[in-house]
N, C-alpha and C. Protein backbone atom coordinates (compact mmCIF):
# COMPACT_ATOMS: atom_id res chain seq x y z
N UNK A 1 0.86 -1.17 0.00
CA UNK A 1 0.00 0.00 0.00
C UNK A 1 0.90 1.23 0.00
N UNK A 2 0.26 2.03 -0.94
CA UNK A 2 1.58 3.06 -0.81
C UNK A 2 0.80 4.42 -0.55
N UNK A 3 1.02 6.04 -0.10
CA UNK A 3 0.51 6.67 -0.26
C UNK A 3 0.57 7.68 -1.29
N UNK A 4 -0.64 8.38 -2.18
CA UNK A 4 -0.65 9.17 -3.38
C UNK A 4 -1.28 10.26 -2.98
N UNK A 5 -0.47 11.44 -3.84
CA UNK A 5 -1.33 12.75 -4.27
C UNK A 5 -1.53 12.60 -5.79
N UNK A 6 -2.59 13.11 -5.74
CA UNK A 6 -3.06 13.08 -7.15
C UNK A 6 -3.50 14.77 -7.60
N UNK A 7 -2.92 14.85 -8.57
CA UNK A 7 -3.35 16.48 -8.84
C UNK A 7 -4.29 16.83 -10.29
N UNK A 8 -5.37 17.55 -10.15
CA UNK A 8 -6.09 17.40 -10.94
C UNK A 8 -6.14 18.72 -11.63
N UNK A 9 -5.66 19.15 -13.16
CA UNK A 9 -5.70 20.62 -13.62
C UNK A 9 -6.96 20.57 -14.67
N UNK A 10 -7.74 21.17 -13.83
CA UNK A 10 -9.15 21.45 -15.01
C UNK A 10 -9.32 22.84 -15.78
N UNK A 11 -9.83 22.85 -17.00
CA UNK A 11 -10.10 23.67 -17.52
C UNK A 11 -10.58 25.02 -16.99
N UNK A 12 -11.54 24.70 -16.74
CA UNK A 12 -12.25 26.47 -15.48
C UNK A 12 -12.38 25.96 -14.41
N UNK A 13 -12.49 27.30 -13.71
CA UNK A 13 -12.79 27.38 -11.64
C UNK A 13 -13.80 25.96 -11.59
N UNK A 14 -13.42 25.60 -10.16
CA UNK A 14 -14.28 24.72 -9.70
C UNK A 14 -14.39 25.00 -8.69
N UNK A 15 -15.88 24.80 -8.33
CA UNK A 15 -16.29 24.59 -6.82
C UNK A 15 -16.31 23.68 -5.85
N UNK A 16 -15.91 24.02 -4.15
CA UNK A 16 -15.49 22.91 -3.29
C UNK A 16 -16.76 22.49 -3.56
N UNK A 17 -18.31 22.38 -3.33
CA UNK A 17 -18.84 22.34 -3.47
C UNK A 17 -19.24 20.85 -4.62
N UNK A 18 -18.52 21.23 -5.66
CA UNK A 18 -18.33 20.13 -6.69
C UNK A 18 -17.26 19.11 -6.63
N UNK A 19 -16.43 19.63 -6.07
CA UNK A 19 -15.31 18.38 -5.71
C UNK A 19 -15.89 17.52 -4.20
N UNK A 20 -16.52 18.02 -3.38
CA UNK A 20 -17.12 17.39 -2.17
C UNK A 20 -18.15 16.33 -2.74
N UNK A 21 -18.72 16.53 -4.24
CA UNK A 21 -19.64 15.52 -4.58
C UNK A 21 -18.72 14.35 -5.39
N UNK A 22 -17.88 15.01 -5.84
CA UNK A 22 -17.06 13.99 -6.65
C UNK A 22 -16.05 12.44 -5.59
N UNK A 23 -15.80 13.69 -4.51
CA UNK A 23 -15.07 12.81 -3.16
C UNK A 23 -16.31 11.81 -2.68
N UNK A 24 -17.51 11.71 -2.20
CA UNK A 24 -18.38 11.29 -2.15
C UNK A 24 -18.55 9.74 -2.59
N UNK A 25 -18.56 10.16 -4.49
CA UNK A 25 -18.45 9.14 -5.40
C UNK A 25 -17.24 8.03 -5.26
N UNK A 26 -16.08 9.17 -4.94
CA UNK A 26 -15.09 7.75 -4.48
C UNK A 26 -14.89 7.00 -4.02
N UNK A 27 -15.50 7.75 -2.21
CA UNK A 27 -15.88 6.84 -0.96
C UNK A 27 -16.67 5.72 -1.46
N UNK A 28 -17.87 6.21 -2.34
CA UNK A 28 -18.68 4.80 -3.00
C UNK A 28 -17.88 3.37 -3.36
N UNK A 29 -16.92 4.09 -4.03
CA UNK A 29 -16.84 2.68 -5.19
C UNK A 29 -15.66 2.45 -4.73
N UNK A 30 -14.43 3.25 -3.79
CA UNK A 30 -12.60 2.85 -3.49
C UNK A 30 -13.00 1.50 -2.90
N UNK A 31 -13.31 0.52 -1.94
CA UNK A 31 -13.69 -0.59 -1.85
C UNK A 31 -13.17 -1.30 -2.29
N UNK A 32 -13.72 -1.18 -3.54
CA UNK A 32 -14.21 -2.81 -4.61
C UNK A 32 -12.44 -2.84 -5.37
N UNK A 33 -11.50 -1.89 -4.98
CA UNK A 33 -10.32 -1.41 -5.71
C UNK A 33 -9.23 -1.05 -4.21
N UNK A 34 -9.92 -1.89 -3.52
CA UNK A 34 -8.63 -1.53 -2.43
C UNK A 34 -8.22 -0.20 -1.76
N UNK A 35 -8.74 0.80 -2.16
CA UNK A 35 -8.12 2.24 -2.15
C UNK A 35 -8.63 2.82 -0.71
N UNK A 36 -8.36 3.73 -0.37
CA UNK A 36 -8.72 4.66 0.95
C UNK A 36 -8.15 6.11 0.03
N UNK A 37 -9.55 6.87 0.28
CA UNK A 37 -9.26 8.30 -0.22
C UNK A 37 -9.31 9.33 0.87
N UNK A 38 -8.32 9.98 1.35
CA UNK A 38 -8.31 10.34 2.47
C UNK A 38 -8.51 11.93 2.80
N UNK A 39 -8.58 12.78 1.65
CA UNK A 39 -8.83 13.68 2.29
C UNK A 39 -8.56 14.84 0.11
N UNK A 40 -8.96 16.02 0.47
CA UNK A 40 -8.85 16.48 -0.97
C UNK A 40 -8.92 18.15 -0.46
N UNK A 41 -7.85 18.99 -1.38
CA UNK A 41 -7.88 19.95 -1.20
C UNK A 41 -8.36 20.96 -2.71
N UNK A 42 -8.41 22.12 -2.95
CA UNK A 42 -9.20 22.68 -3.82
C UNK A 42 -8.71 23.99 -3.91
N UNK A 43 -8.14 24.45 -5.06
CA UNK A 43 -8.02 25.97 -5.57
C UNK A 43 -9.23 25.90 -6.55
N UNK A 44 -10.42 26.98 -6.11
CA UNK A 44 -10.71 26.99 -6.91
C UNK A 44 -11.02 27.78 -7.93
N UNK A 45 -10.66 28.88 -8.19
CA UNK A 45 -9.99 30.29 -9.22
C UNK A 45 -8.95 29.59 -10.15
N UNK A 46 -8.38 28.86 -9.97
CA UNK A 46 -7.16 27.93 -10.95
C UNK A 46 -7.87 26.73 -11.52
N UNK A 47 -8.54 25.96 -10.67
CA UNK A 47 -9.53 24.42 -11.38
C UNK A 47 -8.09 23.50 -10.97
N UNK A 48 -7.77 23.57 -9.72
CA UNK A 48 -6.79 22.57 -9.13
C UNK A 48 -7.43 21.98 -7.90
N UNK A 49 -7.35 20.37 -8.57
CA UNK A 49 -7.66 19.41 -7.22
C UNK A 49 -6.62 18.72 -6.62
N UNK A 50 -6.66 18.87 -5.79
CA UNK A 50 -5.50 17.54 -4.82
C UNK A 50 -6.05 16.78 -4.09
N UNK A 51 -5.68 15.79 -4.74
CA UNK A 51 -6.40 14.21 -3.20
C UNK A 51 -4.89 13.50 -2.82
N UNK A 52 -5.49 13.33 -1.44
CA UNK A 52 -4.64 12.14 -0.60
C UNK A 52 -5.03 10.89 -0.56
N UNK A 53 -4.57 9.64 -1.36
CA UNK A 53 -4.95 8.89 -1.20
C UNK A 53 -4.43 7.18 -0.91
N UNK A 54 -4.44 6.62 0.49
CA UNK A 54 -3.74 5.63 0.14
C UNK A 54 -4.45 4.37 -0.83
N UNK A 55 -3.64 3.78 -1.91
CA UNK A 55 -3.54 3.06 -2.51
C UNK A 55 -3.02 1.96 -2.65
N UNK A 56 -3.23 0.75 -3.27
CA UNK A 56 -1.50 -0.01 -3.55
C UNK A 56 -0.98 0.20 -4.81
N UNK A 57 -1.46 1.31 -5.88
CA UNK A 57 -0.83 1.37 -6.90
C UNK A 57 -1.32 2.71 -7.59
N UNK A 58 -0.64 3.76 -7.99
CA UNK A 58 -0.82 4.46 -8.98
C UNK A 58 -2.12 4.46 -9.63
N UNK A 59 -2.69 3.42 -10.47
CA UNK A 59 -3.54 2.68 -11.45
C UNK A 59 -5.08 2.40 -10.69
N UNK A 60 -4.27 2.04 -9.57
CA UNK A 60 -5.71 1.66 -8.93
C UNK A 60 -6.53 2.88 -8.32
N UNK A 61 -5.84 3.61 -7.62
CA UNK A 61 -6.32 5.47 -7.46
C UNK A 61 -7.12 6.19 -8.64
N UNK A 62 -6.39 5.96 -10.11
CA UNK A 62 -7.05 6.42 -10.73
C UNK A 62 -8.33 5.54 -11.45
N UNK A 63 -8.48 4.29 -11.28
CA UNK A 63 -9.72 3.62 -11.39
C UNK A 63 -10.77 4.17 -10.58
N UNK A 64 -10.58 3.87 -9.58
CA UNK A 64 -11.45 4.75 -9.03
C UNK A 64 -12.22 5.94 -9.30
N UNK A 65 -10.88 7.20 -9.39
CA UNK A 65 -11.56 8.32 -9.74
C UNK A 65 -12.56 7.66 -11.24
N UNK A 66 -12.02 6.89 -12.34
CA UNK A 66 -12.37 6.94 -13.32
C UNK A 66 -14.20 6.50 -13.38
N UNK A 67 -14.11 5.52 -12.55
CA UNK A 67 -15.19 4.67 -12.09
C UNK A 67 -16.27 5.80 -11.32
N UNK A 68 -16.04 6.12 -10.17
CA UNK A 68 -16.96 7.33 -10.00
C UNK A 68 -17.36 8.17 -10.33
N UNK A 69 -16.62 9.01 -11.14
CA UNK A 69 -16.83 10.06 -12.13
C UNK A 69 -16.33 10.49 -13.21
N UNK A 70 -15.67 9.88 -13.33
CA UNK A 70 -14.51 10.28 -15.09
C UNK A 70 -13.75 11.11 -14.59
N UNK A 71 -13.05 11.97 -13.51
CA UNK A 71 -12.52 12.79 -13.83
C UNK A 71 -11.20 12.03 -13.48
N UNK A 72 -10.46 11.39 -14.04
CA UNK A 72 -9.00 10.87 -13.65
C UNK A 72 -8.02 12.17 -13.38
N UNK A 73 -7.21 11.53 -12.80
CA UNK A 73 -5.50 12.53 -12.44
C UNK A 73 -5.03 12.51 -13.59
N UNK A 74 -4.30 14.33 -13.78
CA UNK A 74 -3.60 14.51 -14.73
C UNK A 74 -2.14 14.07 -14.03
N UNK A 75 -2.08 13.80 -12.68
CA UNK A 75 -0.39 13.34 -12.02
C UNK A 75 -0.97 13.00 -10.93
N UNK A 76 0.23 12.09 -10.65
CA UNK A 76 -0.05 10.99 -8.79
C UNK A 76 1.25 11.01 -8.94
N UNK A 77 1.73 11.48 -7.81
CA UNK A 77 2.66 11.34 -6.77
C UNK A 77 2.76 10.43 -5.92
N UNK A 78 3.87 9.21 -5.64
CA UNK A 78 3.53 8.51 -4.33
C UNK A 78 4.26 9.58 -3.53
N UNK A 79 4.30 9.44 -2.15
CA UNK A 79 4.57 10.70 -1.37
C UNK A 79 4.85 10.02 0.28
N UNK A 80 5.51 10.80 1.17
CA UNK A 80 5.42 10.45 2.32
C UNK A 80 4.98 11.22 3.29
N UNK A 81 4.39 10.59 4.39
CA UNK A 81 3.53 11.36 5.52
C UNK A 81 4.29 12.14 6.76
N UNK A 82 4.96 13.73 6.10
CA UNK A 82 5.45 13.97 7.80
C UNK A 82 4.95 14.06 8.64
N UNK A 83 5.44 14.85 9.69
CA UNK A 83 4.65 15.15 10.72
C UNK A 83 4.68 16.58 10.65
């Protein structure tokens, strides 16, 4: 299991609002794909998402996103947890 950021560059502003429904969708379906999505941050004047998510793979993080809503990562980072 490793841990990922995933960074998402969208076209126009987005609302937390809209990424809180999209996080939602993940919680649904990460399960069936092993995943734990742990938390997601949001510019939204730029259309930048960031999720924390542990995974066991790159591939499988973005199934997920793909599976809940289409919006896959344009980049995943595996990453480590300071303090």
């Amino acid at each position: 299991m490793g841990l990922f950021m995933d960074v998402h560059h969208l076209e126009d502003a987005v609302t937390i609002d809209d990424v809180k429904k999209a996080h939602a969708a993940d919680l649904e379906t990460q399960d069936a794909h092993g995943v734990n999505y742990r938390s997601y941050w949001v510019d939204e004047a730029n259309g930048t998402i960031f999720c924390l998510v542990d995974a066991p793979d790159a591939e499988a993080a973005n199934t997920v996103h793909r599976e809940a809503h289409g919006l896959v990562a344009d980049e995943i980072h595996l990453v480590v947890e300071g303090g």
